[in-house]
Protein backbone atom coordinates (compact mmCIF):
# COMPACT_ATOMS: atom_id res chain seq x y z
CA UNK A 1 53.49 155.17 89.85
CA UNK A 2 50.45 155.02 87.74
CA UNK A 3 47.93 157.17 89.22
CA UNK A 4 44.15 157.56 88.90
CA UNK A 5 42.33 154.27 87.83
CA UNK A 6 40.21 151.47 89.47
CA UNK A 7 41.33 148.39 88.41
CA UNK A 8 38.82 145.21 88.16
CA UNK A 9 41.13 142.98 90.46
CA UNK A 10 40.68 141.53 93.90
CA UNK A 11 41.72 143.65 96.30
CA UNK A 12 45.26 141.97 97.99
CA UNK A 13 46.43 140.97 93.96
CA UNK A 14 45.77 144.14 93.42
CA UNK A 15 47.31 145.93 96.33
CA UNK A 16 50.21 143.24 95.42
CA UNK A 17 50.94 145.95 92.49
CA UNK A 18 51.44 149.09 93.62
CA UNK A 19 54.80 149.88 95.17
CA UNK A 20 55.63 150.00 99.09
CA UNK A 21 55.45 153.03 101.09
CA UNK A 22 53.76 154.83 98.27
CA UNK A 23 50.06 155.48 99.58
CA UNK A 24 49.25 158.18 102.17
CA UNK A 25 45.77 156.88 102.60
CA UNK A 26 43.62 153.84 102.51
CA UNK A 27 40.01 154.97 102.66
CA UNK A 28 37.55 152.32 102.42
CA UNK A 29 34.32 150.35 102.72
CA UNK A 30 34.80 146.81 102.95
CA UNK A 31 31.76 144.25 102.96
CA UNK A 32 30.76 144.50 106.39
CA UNK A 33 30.00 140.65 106.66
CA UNK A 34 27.00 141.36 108.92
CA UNK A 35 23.44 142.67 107.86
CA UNK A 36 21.47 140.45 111.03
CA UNK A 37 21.39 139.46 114.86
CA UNK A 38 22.27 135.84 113.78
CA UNK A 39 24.94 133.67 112.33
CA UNK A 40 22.89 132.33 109.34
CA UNK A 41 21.51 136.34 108.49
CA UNK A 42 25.28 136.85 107.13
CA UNK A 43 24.54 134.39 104.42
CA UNK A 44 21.52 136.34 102.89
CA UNK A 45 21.78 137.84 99.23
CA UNK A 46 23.54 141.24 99.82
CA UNK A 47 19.88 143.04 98.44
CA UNK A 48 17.98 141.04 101.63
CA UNK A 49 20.54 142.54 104.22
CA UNK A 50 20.84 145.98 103.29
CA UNK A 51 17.71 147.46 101.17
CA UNK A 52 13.89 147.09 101.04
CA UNK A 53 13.46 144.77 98.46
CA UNK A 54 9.84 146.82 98.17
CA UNK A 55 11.38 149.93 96.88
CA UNK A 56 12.58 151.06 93.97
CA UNK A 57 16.31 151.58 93.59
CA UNK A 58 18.87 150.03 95.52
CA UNK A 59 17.71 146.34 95.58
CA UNK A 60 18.04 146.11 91.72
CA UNK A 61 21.33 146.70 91.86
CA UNK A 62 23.89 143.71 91.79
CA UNK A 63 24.56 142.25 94.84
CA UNK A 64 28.16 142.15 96.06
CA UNK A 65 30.09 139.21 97.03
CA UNK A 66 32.80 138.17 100.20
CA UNK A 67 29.95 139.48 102.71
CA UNK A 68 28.93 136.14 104.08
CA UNK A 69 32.15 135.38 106.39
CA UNK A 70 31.64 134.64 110.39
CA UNK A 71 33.60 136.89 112.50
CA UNK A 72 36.54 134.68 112.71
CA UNK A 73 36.87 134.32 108.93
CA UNK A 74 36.12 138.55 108.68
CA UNK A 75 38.85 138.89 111.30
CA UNK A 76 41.51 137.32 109.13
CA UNK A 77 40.25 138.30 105.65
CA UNK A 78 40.56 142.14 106.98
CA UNK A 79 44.03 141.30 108.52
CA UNK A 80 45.63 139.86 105.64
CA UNK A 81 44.03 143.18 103.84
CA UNK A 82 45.00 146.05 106.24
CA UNK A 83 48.55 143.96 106.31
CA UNK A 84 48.95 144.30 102.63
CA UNK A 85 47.35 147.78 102.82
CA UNK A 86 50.08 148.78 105.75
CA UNK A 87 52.76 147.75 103.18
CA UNK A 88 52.41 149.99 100.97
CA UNK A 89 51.37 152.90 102.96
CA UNK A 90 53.89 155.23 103.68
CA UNK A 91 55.48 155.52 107.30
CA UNK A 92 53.04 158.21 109.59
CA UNK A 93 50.12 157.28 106.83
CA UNK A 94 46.33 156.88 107.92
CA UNK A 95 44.02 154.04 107.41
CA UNK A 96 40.39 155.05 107.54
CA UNK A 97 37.69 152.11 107.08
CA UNK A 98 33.95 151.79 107.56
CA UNK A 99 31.90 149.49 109.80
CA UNK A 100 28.65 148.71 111.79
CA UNK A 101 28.67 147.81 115.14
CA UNK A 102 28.54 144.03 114.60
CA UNK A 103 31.76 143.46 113.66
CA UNK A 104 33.25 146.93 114.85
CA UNK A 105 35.20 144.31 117.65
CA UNK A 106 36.39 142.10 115.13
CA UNK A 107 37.48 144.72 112.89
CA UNK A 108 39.74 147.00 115.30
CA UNK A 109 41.41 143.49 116.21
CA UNK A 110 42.26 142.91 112.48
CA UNK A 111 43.77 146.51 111.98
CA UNK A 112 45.59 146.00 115.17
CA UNK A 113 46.86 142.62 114.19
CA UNK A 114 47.98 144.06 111.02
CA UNK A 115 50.30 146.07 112.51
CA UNK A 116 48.73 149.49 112.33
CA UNK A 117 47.95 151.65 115.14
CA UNK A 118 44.86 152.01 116.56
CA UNK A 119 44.05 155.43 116.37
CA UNK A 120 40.00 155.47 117.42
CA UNK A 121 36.75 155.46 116.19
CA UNK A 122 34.75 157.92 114.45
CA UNK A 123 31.32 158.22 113.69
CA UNK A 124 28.82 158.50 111.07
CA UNK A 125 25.75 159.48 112.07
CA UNK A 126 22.41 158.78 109.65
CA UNK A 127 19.52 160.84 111.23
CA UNK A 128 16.80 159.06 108.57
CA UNK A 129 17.49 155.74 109.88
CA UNK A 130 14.10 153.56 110.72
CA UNK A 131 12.73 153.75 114.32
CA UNK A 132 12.58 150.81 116.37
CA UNK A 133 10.27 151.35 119.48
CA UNK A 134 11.63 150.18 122.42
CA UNK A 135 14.99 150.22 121.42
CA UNK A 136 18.10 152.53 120.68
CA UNK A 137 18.00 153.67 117.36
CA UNK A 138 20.51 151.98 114.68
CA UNK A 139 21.71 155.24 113.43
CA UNK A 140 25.29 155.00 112.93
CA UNK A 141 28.21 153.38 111.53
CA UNK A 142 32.00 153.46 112.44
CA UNK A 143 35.00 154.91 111.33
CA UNK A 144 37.79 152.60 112.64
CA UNK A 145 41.48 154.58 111.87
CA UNK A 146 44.59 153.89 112.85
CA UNK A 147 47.90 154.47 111.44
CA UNK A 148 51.46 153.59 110.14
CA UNK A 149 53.35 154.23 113.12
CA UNK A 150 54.06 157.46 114.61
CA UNK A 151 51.72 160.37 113.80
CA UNK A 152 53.27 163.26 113.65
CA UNK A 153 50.84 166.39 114.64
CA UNK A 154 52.24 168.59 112.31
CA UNK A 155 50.96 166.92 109.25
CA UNK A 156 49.40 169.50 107.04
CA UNK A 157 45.72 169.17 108.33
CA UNK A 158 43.77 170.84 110.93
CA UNK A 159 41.57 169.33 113.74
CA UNK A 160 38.94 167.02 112.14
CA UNK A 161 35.19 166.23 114.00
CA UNK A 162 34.93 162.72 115.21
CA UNK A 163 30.95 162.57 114.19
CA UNK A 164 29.95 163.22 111.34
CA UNK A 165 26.26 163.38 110.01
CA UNK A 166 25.09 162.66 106.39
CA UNK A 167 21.99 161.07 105.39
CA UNK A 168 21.78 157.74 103.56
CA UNK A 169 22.45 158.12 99.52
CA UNK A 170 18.53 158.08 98.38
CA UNK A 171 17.75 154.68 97.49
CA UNK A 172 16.37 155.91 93.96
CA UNK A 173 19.89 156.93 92.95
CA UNK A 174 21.83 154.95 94.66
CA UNK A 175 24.87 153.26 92.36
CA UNK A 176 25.66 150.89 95.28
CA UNK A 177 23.50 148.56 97.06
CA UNK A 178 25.90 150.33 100.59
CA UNK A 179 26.69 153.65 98.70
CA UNK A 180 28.24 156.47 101.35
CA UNK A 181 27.65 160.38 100.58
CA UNK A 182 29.67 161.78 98.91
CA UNK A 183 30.33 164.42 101.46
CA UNK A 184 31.01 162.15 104.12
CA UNK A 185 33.67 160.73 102.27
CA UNK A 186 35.20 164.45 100.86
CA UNK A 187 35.04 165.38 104.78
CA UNK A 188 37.39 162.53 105.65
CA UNK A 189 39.99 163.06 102.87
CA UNK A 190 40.61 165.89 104.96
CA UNK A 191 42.87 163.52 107.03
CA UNK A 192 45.20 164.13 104.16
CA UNK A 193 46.39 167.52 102.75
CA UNK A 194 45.84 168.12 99.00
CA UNK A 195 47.58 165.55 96.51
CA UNK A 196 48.17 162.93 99.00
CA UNK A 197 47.88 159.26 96.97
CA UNK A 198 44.53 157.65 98.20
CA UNK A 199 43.81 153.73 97.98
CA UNK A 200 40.91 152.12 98.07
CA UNK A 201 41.08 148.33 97.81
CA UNK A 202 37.11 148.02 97.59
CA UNK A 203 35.69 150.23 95.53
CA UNK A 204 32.01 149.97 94.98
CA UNK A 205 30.83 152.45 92.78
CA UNK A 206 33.48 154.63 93.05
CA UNK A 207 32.72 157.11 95.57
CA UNK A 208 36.10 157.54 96.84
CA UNK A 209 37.35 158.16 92.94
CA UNK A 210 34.95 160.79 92.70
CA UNK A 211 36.08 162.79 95.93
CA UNK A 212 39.41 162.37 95.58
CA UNK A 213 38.71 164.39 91.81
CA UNK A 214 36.58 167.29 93.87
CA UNK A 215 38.85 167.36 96.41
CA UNK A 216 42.60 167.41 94.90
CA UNK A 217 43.90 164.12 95.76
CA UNK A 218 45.20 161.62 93.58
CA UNK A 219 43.40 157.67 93.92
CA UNK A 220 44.32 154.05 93.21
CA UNK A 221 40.92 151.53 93.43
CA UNK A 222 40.44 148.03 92.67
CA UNK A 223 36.79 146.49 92.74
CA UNK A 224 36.47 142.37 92.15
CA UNK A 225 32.77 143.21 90.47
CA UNK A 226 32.43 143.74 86.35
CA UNK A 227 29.32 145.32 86.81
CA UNK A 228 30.41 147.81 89.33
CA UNK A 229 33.87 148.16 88.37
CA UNK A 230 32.46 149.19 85.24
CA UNK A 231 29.84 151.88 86.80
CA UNK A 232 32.74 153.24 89.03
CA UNK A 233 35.24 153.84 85.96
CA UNK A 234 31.93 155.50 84.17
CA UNK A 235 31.40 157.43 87.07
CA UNK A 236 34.67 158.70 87.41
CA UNK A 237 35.14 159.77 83.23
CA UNK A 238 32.22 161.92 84.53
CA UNK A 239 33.95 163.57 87.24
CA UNK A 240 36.80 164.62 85.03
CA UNK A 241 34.44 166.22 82.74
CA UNK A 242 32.13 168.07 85.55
């Protein structure tokens, strides 16, 4: 199985290439499909949703498509991913997969309906997120996991936190218009011992890639954008030569 790449593929022809039972992780952001309290916010440009448009950084980046579905329509697309995702996991592996609270309903049903097993819900919390008086802070996303079947306890790893906190990737040097730390995402490889085969089907920038290399796993990505596709592949020749 070839090994270490991000292809510039949509995500289930993609995940359509790799052989069954051969991933022990899929670790990924998806397009959240969300970014607003109403149905018509989720058909925004990507760079309204999710930066200031008055700074300088992230809102010049491209914007990202397949983030403008209702919840039914997110439901399914996520289903008929996590399904093709489940098939080539390997029996006992872990499915680990970002979200806000939005659609954190819709997207437990779709890893459910996929077949996986609900495992929980972990969280990510972002302590520079903007006030809102009168309210309860926004100042965390989900980590919906679940896995492949039985889960053995014995699986190589120790006990792992179920919060986590990072702050937001600075918007100045941001390579993703929804970039994660890089440390968040090295802290939950640890789900996974050293060399286990990590896949993400939506790649971004490449964030996963780049842990996976500090962290001694091996990774498989695809990403449907040219633009990022080619910033995560550039990011990741880096890596190799840090």
């Amino acid at each position: 199985m070839r090994l270490d790449y991000i292809e510039n593929m949509d995500c289930i022809e993609g995940l359509g290439t790799l052989p069954n039972g051969s991933v022990d992780l899929i670790l990924t952001d998806p397009p959240y499909s969300s970014g607003g309290a109403f149905a018509g916010d989720r058909k925004s440009r990507t760079s309204t949703k999710y930066t200031d448009t008055a700074a300088n950084g992230a809102a010049t980046l491209p914007d990202f498509q397949g983030d403008n579905m209702d919840q039914r329509g997110f439901t399914e697309f996520m289903r008929q991913v996590f399904a093709k995702c489940r098939e080539k996991t390997k029996p006992e592996g872990v499915l680990v997969a970002f979200i806000d609270w939005r659609n954190l309903p819709a997207l437990t049903d779709a890893i459910q309906a996929a077949g996986w097993v609900w495992r929980g819900v972990a969280v990510w919390r972002k302590p520079s997120s903007r006030p809102q008086k009168g309210r309860f802070r926004q100042e965390c996303e989900f980590i919906v996991w679940g896995s492949n079947g039985p889960m053995p306890v014995d699986r190589g790893v120790g006990v792992l936190p179920g919060a986590f906190e990072h702050s937001n990737v600075a918007s100045s040097v941001r390579r993703h218009q929804t970039e994660k730390p890089l440390a968040l995402i090295e802290n939950l490889l640890e789900i996974v011992p050293e060399g286990a085969i990590v896949c993400d089907p939506f790649m971004g920038s490449g964030t996963t890639a780049e842990a996976c290399i500090k962290t001694g796993r091996r990774f498989v990505g695809f990403e449907l954008s040219e633009q990022y596709h080619r910033i995560a592949t550039e990011r990741v020749a880096d890596a190799l030569l840090a």
